[in-house]
C-alpha atoms as a PDB file:
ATOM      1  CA  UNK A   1      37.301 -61.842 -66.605  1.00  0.00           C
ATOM      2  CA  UNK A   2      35.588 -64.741 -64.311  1.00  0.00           C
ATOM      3  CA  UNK A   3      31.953 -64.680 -65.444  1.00  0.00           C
ATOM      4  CA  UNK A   4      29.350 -66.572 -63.517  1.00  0.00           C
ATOM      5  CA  UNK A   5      25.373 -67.155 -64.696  1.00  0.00           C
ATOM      6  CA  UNK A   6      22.577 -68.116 -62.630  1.00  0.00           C
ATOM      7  CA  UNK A   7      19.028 -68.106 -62.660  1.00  0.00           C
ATOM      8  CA  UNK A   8      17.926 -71.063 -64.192  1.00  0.00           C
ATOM      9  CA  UNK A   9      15.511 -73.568 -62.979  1.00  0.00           C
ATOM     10  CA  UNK A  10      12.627 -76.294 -63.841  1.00  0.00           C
ATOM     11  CA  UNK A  11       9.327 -74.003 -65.312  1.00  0.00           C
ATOM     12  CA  UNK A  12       6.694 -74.999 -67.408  1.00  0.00           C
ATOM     13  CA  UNK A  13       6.143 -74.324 -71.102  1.00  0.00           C
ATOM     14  CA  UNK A  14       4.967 -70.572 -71.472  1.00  0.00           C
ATOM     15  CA  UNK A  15       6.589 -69.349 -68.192  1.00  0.00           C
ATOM     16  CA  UNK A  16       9.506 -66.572 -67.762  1.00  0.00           C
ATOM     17  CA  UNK A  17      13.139 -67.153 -66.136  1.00  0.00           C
ATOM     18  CA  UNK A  18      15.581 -64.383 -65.837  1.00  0.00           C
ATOM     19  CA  UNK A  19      19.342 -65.427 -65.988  1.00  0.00           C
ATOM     20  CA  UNK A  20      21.885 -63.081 -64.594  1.00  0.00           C
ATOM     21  CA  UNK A  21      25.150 -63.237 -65.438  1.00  0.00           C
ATOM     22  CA  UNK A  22      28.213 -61.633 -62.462  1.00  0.00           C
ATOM     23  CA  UNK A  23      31.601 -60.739 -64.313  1.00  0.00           C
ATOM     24  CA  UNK A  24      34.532 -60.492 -61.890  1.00  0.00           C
ATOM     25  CA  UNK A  25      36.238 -57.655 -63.333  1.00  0.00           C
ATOM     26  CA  UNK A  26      35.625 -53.243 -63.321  1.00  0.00           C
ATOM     27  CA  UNK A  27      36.119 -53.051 -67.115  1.00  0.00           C
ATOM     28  CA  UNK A  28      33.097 -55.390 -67.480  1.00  0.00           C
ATOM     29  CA  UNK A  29      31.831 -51.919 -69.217  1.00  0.00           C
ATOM     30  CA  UNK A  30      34.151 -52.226 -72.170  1.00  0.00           C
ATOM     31  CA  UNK A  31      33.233 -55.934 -73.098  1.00  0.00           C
ATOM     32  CA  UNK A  32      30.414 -57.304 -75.616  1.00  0.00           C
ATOM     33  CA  UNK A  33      28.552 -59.453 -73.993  1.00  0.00           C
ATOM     34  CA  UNK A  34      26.482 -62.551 -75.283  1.00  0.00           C
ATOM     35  CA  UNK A  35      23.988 -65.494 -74.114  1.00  0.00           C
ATOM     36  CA  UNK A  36      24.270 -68.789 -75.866  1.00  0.00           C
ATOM     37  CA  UNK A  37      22.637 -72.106 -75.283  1.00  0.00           C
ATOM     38  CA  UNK A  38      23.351 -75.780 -75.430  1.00  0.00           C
ATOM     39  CA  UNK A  39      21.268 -78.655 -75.506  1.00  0.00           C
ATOM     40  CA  UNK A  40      21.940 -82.562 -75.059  1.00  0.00           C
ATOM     41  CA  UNK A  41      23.547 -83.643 -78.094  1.00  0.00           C
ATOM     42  CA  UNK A  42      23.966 -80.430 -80.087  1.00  0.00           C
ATOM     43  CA  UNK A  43      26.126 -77.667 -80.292  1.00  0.00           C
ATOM     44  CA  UNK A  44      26.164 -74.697 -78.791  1.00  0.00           C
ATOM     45  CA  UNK A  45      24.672 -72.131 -80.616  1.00  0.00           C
ATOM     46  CA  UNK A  46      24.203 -68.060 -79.987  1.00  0.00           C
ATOM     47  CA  UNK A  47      20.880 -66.785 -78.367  1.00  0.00           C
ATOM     48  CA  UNK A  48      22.025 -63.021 -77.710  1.00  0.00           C
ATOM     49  CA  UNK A  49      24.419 -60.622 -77.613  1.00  0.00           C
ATOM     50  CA  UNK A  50      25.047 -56.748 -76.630  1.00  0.00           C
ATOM     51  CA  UNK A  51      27.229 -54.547 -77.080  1.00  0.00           C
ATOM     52  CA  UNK A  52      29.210 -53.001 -74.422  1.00  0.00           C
ATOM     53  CA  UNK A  53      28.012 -49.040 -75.194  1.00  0.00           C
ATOM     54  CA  UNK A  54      24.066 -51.321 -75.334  1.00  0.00           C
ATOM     55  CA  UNK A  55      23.845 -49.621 -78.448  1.00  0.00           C
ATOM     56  CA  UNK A  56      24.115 -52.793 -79.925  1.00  0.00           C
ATOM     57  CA  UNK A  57      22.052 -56.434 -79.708  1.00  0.00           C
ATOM     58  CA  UNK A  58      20.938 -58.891 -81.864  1.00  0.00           C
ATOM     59  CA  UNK A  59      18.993 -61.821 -81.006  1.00  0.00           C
ATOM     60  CA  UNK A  60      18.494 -65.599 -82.956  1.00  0.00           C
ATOM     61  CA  UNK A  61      15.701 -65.699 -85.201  1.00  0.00           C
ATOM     62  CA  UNK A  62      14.062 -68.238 -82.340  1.00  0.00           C
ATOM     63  CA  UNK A  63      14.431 -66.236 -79.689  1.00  0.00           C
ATOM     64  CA  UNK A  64      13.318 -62.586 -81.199  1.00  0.00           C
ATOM     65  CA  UNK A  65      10.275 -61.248 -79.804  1.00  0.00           C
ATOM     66  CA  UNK A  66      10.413 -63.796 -76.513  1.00  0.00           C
ATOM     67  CA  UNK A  67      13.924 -62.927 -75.085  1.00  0.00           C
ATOM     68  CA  UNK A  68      15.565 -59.717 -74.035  1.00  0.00           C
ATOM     69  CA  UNK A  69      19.397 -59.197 -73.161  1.00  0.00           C
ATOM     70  CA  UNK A  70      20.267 -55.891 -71.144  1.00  0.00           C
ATOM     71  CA  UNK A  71      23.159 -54.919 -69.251  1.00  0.00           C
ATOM     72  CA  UNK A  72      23.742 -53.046 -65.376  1.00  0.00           C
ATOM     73  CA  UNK A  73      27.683 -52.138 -66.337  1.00  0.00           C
ATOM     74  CA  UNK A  74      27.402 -50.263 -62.533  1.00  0.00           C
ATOM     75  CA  UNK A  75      26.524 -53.592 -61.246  1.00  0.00           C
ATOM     76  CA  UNK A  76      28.731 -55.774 -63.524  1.00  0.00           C
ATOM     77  CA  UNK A  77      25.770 -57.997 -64.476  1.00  0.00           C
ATOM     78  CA  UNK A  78      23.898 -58.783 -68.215  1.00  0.00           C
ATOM     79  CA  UNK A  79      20.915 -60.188 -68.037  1.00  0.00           C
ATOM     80  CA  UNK A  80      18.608 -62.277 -70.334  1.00  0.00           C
ATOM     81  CA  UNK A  81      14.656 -61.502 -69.803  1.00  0.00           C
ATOM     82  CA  UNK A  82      13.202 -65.302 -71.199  1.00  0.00           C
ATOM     83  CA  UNK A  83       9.341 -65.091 -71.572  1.00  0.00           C
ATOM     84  CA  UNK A  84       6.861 -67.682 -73.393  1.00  0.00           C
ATOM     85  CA  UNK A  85       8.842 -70.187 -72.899  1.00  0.00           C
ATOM     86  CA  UNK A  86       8.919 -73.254 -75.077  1.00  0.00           C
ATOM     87  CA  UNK A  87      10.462 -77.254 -74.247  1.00  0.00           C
ATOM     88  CA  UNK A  88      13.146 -76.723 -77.214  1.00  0.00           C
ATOM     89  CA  UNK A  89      14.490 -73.357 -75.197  1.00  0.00           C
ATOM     90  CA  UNK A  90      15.457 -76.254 -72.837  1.00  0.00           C
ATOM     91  CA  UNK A  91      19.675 -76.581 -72.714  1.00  0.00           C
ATOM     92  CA  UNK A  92      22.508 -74.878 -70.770  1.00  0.00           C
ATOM     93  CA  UNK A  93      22.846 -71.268 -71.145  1.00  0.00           C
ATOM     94  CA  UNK A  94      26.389 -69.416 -71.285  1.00  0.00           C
ATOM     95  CA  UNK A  95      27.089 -66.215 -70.794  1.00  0.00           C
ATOM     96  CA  UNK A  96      30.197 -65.253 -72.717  1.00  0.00           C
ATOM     97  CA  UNK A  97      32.320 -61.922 -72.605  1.00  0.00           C
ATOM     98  CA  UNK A  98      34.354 -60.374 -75.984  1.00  0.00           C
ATOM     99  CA  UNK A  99      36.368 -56.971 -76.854  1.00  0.00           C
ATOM    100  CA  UNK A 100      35.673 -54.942 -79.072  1.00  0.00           C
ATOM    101  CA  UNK A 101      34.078 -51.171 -80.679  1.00  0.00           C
ATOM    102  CA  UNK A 102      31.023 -50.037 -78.915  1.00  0.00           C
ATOM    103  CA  UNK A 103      28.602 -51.297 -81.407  1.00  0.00           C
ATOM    104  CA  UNK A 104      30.723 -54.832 -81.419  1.00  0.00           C
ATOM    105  CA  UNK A 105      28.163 -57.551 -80.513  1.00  0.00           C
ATOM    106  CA  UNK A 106      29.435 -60.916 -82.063  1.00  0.00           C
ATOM    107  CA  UNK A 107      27.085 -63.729 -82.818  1.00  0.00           C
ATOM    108  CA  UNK A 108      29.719 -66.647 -83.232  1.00  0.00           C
ATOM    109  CA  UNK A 109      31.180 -68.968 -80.815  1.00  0.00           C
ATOM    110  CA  UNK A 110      34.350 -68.234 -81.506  1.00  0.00           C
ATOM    111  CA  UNK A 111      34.199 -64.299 -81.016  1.00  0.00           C
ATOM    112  CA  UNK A 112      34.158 -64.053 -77.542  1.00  0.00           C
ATOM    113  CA  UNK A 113      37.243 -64.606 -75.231  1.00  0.00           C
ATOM    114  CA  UNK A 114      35.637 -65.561 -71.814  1.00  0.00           C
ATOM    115  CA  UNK A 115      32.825 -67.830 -70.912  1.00  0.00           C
ATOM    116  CA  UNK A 116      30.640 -68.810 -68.154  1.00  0.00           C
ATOM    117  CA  UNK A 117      29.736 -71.876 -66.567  1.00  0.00           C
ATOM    118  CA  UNK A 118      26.470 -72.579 -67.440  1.00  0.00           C
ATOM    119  CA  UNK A 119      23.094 -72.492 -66.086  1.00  0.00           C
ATOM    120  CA  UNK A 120      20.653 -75.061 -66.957  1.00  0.00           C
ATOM    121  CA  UNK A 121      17.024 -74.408 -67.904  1.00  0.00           C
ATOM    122  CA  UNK A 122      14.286 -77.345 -68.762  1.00  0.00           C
ATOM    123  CA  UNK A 123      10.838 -76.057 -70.253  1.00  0.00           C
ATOM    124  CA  UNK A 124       8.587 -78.752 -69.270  1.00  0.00           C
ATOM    125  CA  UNK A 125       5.458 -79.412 -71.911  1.00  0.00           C
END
């Protein structure tokens, strides 16, 4: 599975973004899906994740009530909806692609078998 995210970009503090993330392959619809982020000097750490039936998503306790992750499994694509932005939302955002039950949706790095490139975002203050 080749996964590629875009959709980032240079906003100010309290502005939306919508990254979109393409997976290569038709069985996209049997994969958990996840965002995570990583900013300059720290590790990566999870922001979202979905499961693969979308019965399924959990969200960081810093992102909850600001971000959204959905899925388009006819177009191949998961999304992540990023409103009210803040400066410390500001790193590089993976999108990252793991197999499992229909209500899998892993939270840790080192659940998920395919990853993304990255797509930068930078909340100015």
């Amino acid at each position: 599975v080749q996964l590629q995210a875009s959709g980032g970009g240079l906003v100010q503090a309290g502005a939306s973004l919508r990254l979109s993330c393409a997976a290569s392959r038709r069985t996209f619809s049997s994969y958990a899906m996840g965002w995570f982020r990583q900013a300059s000097g720290k590790e990566r750490e999870f922001v979202a994740a979905i499961s693969w039936s979308d019965s399924s998503t959990y969200y960081a306790d810093s992102v909850k009530g600001r971000f959204t992750i959905s899925r388009d499994n006819a177009k191949n694509t998961v999304y992540l909806q990023m409103n009210r932005l803040k400066p410390e939302d500001t790193a590089v955002y993976y999108c990252a692609a793991a197999q499992g039950g229909r209500h899998y949706a892993p939270i840790g790095v080192n659940e998920y078998d395919y990853w993304g490139q990255g797509t930068l975002v930078t909340v100015s203050s």
